[in-house]
C-alpha atoms as a PDB file:
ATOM      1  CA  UNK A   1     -32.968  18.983 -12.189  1.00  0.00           C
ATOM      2  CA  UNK A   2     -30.851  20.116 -14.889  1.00  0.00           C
ATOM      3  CA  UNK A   3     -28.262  17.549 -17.234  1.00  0.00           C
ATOM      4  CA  UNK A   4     -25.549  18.461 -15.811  1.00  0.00           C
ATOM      5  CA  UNK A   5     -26.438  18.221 -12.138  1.00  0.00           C
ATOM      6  CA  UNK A   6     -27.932  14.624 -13.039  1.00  0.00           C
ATOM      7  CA  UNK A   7     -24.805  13.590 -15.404  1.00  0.00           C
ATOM      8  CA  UNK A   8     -22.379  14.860 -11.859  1.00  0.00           C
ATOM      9  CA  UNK A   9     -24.435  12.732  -9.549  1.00  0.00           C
ATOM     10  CA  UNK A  10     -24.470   9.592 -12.018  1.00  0.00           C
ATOM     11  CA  UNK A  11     -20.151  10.213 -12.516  1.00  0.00           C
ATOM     12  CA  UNK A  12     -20.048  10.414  -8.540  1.00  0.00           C
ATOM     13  CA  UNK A  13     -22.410   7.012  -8.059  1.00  0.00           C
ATOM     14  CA  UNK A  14     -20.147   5.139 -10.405  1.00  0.00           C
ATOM     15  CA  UNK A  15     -17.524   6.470  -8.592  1.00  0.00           C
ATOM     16  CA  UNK A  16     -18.273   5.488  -5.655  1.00  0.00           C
ATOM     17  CA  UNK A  17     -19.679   2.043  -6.586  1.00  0.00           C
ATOM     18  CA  UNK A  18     -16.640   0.894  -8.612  1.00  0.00           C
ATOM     19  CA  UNK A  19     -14.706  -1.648  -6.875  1.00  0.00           C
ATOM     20  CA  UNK A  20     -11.737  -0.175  -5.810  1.00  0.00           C
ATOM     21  CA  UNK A  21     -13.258   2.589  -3.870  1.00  0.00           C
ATOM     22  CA  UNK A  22     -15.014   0.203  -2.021  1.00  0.00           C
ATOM     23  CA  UNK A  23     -12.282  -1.941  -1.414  1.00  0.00           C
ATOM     24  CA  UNK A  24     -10.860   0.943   0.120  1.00  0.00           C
ATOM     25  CA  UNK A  25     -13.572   1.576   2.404  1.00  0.00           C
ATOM     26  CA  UNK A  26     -13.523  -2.152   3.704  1.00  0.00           C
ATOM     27  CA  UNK A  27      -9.771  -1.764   4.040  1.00  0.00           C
ATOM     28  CA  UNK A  28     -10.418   1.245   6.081  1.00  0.00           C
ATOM     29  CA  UNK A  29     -13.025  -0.264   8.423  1.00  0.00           C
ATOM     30  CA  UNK A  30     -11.387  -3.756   8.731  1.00  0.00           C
ATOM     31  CA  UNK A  31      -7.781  -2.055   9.556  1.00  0.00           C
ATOM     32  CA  UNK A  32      -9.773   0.424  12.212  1.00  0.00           C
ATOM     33  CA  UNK A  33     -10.676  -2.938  13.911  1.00  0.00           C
ATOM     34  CA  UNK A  34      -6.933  -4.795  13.301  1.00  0.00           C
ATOM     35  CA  UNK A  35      -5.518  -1.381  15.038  1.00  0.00           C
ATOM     36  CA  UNK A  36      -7.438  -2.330  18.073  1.00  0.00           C
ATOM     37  CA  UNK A  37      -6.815  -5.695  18.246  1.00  0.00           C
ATOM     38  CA  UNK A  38      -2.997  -4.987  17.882  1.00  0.00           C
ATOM     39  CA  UNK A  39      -3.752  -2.213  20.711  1.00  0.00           C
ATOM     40  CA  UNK A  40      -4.913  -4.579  22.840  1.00  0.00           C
ATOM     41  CA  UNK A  41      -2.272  -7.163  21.893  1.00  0.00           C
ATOM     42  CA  UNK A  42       0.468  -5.285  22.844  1.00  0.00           C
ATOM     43  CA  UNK A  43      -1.062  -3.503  25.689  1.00  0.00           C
ATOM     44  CA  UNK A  44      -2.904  -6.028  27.460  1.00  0.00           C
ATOM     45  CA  UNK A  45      -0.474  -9.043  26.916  1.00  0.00           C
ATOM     46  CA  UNK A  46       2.502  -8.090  25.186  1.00  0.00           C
ATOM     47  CA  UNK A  47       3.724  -5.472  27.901  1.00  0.00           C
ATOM     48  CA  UNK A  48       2.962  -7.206  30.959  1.00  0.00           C
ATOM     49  CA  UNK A  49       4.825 -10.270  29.884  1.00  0.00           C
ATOM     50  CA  UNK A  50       7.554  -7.652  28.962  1.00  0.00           C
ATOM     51  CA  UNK A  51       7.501  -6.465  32.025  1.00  0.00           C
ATOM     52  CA  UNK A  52       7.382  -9.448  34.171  1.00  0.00           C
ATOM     53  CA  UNK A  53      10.821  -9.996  32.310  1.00  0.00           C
ATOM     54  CA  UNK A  54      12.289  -6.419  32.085  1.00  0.00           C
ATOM     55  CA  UNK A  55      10.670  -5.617  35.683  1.00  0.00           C
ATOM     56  CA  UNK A  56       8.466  -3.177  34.864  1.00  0.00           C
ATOM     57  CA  UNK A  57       5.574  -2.389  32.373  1.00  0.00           C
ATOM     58  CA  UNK A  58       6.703   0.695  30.488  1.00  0.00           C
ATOM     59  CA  UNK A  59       3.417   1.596  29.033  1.00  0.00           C
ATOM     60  CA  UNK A  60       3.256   3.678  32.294  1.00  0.00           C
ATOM     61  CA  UNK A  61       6.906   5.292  32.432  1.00  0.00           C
ATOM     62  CA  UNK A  62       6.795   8.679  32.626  1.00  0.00           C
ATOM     63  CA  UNK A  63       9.099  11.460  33.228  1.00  0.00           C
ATOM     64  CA  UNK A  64       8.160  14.881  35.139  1.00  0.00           C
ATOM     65  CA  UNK A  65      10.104  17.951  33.398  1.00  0.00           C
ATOM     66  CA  UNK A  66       9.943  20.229  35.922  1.00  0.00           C
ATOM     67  CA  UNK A  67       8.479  20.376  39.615  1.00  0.00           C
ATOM     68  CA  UNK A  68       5.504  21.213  41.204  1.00  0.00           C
ATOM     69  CA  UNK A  69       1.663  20.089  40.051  1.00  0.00           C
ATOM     70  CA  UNK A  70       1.182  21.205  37.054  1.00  0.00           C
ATOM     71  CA  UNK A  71       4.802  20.394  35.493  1.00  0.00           C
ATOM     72  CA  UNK A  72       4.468  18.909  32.259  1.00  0.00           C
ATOM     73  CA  UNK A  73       4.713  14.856  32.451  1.00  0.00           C
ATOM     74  CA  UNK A  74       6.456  13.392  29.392  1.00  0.00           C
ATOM     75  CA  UNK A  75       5.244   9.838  28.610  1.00  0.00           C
ATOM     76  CA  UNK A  76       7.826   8.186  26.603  1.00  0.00           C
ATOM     77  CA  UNK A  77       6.318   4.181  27.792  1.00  0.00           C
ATOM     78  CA  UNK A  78       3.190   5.258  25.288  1.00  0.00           C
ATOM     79  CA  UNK A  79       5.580   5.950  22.954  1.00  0.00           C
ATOM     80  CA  UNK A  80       7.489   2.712  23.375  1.00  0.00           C
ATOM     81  CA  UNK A  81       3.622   0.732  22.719  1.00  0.00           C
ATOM     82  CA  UNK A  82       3.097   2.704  19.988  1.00  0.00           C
ATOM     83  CA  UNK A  83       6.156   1.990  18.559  1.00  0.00           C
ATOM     84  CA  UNK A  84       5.062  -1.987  18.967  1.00  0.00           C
ATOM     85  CA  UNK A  85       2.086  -1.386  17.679  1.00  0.00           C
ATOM     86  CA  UNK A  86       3.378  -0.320  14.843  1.00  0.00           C
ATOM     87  CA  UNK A  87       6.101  -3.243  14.423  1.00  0.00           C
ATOM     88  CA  UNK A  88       3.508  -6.032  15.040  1.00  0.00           C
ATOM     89  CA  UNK A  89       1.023  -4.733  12.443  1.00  0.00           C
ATOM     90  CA  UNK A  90       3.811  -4.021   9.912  1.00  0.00           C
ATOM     91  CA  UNK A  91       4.754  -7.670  10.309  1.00  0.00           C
ATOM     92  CA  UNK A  92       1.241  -8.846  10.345  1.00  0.00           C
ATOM     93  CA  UNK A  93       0.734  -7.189   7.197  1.00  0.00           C
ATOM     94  CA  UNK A  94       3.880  -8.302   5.589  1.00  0.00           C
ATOM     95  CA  UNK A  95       2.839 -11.945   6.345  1.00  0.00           C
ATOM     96  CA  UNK A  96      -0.337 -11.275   4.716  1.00  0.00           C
ATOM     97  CA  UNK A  97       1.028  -9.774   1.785  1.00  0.00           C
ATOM     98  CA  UNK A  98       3.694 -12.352   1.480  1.00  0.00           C
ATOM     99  CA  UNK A  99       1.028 -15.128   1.948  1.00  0.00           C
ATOM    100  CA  UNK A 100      -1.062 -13.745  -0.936  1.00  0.00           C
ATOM    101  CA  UNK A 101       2.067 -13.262  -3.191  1.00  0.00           C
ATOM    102  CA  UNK A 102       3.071 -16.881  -3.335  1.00  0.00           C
ATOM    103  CA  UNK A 103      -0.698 -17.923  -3.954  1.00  0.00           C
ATOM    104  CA  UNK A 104      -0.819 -15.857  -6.596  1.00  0.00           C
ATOM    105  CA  UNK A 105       2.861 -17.489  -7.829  1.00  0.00           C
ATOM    106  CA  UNK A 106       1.088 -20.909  -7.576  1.00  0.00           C
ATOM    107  CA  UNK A 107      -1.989 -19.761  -9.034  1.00  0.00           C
ATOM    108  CA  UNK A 108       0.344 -18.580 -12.238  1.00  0.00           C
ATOM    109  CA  UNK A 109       2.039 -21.557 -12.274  1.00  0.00           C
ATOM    110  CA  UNK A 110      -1.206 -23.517 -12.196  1.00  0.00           C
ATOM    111  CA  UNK A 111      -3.048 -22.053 -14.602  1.00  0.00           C
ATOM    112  CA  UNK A 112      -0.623 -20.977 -16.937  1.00  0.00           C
ATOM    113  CA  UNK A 113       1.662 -17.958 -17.242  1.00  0.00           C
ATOM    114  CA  UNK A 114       0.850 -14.119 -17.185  1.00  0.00           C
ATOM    115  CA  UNK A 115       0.401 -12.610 -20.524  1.00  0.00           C
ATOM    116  CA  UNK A 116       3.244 -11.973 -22.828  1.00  0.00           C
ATOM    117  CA  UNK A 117       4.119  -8.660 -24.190  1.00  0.00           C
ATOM    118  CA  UNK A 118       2.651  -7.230 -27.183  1.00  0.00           C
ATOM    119  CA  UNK A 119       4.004  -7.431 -29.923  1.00  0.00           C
ATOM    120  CA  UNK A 120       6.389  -3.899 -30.461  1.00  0.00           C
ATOM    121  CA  UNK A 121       4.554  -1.471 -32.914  1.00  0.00           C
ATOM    122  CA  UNK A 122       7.800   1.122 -33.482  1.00  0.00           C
ATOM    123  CA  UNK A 123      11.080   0.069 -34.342  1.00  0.00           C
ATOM    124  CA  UNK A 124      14.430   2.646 -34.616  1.00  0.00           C
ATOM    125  CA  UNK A 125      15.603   4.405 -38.049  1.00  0.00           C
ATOM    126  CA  UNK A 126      18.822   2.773 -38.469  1.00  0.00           C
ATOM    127  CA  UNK A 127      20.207   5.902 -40.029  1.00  0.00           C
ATOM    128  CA  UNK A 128      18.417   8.928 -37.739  1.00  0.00           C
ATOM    129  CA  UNK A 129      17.485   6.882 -34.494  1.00  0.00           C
ATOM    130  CA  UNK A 130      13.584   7.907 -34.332  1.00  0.00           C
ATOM    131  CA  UNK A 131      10.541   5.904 -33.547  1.00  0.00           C
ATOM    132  CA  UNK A 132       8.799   4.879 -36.446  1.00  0.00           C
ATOM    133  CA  UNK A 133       6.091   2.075 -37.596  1.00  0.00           C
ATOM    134  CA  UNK A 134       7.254  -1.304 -37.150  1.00  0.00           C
ATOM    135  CA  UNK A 135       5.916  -1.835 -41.544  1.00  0.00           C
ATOM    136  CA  UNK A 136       7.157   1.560 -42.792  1.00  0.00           C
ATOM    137  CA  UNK A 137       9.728   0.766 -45.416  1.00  0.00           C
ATOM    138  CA  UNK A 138      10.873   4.458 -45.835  1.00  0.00           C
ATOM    139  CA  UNK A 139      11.151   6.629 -43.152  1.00  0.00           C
ATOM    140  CA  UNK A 140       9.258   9.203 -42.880  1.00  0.00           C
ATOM    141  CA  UNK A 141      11.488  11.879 -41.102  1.00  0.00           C
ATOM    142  CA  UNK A 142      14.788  11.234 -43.491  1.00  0.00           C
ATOM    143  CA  UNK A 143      12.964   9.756 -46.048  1.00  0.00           C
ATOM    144  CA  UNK A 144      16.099   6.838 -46.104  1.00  0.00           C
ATOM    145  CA  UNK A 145      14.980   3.179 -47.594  1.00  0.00           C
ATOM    146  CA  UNK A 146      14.623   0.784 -44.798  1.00  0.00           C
ATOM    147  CA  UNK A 147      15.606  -3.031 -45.436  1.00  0.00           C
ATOM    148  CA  UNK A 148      12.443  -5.474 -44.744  1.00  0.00           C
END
């Protein structure tokens, strides 16, 4: 095995072990599972109750574009659950996000504030507006005498 073969396979296993790709990976598998639970939310109790209300269950309305037995059935009620899929998860998510915001406000205010700014490095030329050292005394682009 050659260095370079062995230095790309040591790059791609601390790739893959730092801690945000794995992160990832558990945000992938435990959203896979949310998806279904949400799925099942909305289609095993969320619909029927709205249809008990509405009248009907609309995961199952469908509407035939055409005639005969092979016409082309367009099922706009799985559209409508996907649709409230998507609005409970977004919400779910937004509480969770939301909920770990203001810990981490309280967890700031607890243990003291976030740090401060560094300290600026460059200041303006007064007389030809560039960036230059925050101790040079003469600038070095027009040369003009800078007050301390």
């Amino acid at each position: 095995m050659s260095k370079k073969e062995n230095g790309f396979i040591s790059e791609f296993k601390k790739f893959i072990l730092r801690g945000n790709v794995m992160d990832m990976a558990v945000g992938v598998i435990v959203g896979g599972a949310f998806t279904a639970i949400v799925t099942s939310l909305n289609e095993d109790i969320l619909s029927p109750i709205i249809g008990l209300i509405g009248g009907t269950d609309f995961s199952y309305l469908t509407v035939t574009l055409g005639s005969g037995t092979n016409a082309p059935v367009l099922s706009y009620g799985n559209f409508i659950t996907a649709i409230i899929n998507f609005l409970i998860t977004a919400l779910v998510i937004f509480i969770i996000v939301r909920g770990i915001n203001k810990a981490n406000d309280r967890m700031t205010r607890r243990f003291g504030k976030e740090e401060e700014e560094a300290a600026p490095t460059e200041k303006e030329c007064p007389y030809c507006k560039t960036m230059i050292h925050i101790g040079a005394t003469r600038c070095p682009n027009c040369t003009s005498q800078l007050d301390q």
